[in-house]
C-alpha atoms as a PDB file:
ATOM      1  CA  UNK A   1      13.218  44.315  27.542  1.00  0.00           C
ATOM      2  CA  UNK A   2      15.483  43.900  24.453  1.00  0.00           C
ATOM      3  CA  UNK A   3      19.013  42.476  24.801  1.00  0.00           C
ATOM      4  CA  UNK A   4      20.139  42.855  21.394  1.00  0.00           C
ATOM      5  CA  UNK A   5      21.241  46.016  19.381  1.00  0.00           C
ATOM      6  CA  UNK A   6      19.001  47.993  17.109  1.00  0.00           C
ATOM      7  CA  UNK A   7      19.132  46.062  13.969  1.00  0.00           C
ATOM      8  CA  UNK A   8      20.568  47.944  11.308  1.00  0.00           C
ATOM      9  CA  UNK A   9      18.244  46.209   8.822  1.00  0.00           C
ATOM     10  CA  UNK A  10      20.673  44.249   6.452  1.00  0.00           C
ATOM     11  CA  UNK A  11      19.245  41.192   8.117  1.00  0.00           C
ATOM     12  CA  UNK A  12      15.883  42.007  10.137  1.00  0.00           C
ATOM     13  CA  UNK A  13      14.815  40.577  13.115  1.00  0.00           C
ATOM     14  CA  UNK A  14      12.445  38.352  12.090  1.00  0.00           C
ATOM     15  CA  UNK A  15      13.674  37.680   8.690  1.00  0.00           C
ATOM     16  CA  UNK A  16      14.055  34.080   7.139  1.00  0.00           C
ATOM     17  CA  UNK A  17      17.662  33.327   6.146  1.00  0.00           C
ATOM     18  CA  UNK A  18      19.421  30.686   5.196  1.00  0.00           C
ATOM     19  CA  UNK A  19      22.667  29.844   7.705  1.00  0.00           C
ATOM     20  CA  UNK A  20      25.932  28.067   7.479  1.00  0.00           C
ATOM     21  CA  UNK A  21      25.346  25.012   9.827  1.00  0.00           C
ATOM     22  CA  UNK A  22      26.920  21.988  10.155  1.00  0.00           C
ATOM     23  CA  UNK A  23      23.961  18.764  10.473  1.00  0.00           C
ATOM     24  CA  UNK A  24      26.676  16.130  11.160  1.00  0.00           C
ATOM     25  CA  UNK A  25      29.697  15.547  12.907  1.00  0.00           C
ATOM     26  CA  UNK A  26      31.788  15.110   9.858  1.00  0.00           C
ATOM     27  CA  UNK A  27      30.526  18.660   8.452  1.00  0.00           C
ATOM     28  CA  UNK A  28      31.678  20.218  11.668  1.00  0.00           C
ATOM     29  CA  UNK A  29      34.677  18.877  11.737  1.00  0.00           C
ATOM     30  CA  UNK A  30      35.247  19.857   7.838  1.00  0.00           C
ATOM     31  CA  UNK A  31      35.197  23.640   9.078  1.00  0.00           C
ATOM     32  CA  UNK A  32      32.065  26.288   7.989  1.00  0.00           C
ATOM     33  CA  UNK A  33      33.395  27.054   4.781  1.00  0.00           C
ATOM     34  CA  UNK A  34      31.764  23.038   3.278  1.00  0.00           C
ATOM     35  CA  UNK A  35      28.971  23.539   5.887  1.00  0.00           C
ATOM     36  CA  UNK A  36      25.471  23.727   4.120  1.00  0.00           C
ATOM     37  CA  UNK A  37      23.312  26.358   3.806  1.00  0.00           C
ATOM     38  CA  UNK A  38      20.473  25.344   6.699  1.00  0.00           C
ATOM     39  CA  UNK A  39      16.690  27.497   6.998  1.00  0.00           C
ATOM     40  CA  UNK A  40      16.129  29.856   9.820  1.00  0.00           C
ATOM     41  CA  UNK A  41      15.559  33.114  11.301  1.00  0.00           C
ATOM     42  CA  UNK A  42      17.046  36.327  12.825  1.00  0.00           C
ATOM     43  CA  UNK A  43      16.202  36.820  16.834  1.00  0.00           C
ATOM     44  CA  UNK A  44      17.950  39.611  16.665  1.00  0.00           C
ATOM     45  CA  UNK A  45      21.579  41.403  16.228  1.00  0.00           C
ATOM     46  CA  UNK A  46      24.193  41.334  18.861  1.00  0.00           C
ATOM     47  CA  UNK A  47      26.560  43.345  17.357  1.00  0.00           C
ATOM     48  CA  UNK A  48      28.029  45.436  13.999  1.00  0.00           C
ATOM     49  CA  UNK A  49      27.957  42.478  11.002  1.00  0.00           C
ATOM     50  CA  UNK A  50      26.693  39.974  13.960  1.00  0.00           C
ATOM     51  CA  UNK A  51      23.237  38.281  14.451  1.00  0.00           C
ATOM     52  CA  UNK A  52      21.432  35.735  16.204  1.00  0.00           C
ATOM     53  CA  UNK A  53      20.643  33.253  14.100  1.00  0.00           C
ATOM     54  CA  UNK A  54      17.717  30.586  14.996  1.00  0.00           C
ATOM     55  CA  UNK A  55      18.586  27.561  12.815  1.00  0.00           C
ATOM     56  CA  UNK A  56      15.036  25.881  12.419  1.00  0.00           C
ATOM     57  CA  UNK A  57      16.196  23.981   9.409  1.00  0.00           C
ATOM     58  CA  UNK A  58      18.400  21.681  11.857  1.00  0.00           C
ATOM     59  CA  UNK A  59      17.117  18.912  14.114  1.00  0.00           C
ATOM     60  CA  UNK A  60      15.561  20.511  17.491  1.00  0.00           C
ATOM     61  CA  UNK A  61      17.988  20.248  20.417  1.00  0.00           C
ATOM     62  CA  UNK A  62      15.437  19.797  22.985  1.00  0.00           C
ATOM     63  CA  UNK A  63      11.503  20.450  23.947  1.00  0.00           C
ATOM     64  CA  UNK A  64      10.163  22.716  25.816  1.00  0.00           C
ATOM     65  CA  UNK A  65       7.700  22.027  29.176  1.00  0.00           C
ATOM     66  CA  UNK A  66       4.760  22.109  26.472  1.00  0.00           C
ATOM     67  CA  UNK A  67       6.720  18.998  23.893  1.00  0.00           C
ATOM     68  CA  UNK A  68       7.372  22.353  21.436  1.00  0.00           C
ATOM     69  CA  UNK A  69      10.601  22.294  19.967  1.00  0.00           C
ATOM     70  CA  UNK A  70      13.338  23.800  20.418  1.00  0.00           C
ATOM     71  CA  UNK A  71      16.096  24.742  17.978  1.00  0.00           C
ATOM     72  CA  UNK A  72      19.888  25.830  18.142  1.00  0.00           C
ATOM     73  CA  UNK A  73      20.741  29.527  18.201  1.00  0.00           C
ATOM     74  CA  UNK A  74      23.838  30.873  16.906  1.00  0.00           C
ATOM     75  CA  UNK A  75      26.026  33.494  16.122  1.00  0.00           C
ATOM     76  CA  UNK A  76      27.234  34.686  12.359  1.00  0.00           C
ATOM     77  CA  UNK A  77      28.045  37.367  10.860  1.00  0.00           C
ATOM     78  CA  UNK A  78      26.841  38.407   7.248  1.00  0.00           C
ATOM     79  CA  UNK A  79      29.277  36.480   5.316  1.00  0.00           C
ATOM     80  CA  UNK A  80      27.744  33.353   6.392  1.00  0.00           C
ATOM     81  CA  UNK A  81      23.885  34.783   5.925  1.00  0.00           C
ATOM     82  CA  UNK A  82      22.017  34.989   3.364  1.00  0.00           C
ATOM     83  CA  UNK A  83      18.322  36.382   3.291  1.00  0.00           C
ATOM     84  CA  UNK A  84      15.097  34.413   1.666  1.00  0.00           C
ATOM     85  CA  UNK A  85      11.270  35.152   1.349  1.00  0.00           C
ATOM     86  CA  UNK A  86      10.041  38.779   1.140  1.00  0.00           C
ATOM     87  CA  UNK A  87      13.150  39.737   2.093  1.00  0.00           C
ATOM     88  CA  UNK A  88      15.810  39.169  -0.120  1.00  0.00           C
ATOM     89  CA  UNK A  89      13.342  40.463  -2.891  1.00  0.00           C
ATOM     90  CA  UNK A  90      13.223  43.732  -0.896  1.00  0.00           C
ATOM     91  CA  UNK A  91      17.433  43.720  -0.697  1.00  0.00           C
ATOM     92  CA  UNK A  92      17.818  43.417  -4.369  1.00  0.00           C
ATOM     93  CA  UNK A  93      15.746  45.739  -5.224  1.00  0.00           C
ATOM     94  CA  UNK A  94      17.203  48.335  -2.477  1.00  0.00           C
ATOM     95  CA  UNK A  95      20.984  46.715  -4.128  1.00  0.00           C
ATOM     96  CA  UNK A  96      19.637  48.114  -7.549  1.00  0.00           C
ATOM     97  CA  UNK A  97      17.920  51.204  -6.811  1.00  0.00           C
ATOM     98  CA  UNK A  98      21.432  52.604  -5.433  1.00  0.00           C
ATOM     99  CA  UNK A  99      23.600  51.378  -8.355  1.00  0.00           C
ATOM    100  CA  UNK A 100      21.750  53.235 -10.074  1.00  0.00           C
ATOM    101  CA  UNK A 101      21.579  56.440  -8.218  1.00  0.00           C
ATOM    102  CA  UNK A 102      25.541  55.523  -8.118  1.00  0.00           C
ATOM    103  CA  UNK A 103      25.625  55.629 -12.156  1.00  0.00           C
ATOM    104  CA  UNK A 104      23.405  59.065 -12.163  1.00  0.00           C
END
């Protein structure tokens, strides 16, 4: 059973990312816009221009029953996304392909 929403594929489940996260107190009081850009992965999307973010870049929160690690989820929306790997290779070129149908 899937609980999110069909991913529209601007950032695909499974995709590494890089996330606004804050790794200190001080950065998360200094509000998102100064956070830094932190490594993880899309679970999934929730909603239009909103996806769950797994932010493996950060310190794990916990462990799980088997002493694997476990590592914050949150929410963002595109504007505080950006894709890496395979990926954002594959989004440039799609990016480029329809400027230039655009220009045609």
């Amino acid at each position: 059973m899937n609980l999110y929403d069909d991913n529209d594929g601007k950032f695909p489940d499974d995709a590494d990312v890089q996330v606004r996260y804050p790794l200190t107190d001080r950065q998360s009081a200094a509000g998102r816009m100064v956070w830094p850009w932190v490594d993880g992965y899309v679970v999934g999307q929730c909603g239009p221009n909103e996806w769950d973010i797994c932010v493996d870049g950060a310190d794990p929160i916990d462990h799980d029953e088997h002493g694997e690690p476990l590592y914050p989820l949150v929410f963002r929306d595109a504007s505080e996304l950006r894709l890496t790997g395979p990926h954002a290779a594959v989004a440039r070129i799609a990016e480029e392909l329809a400027e230039q149908e655009d220009a045609a």
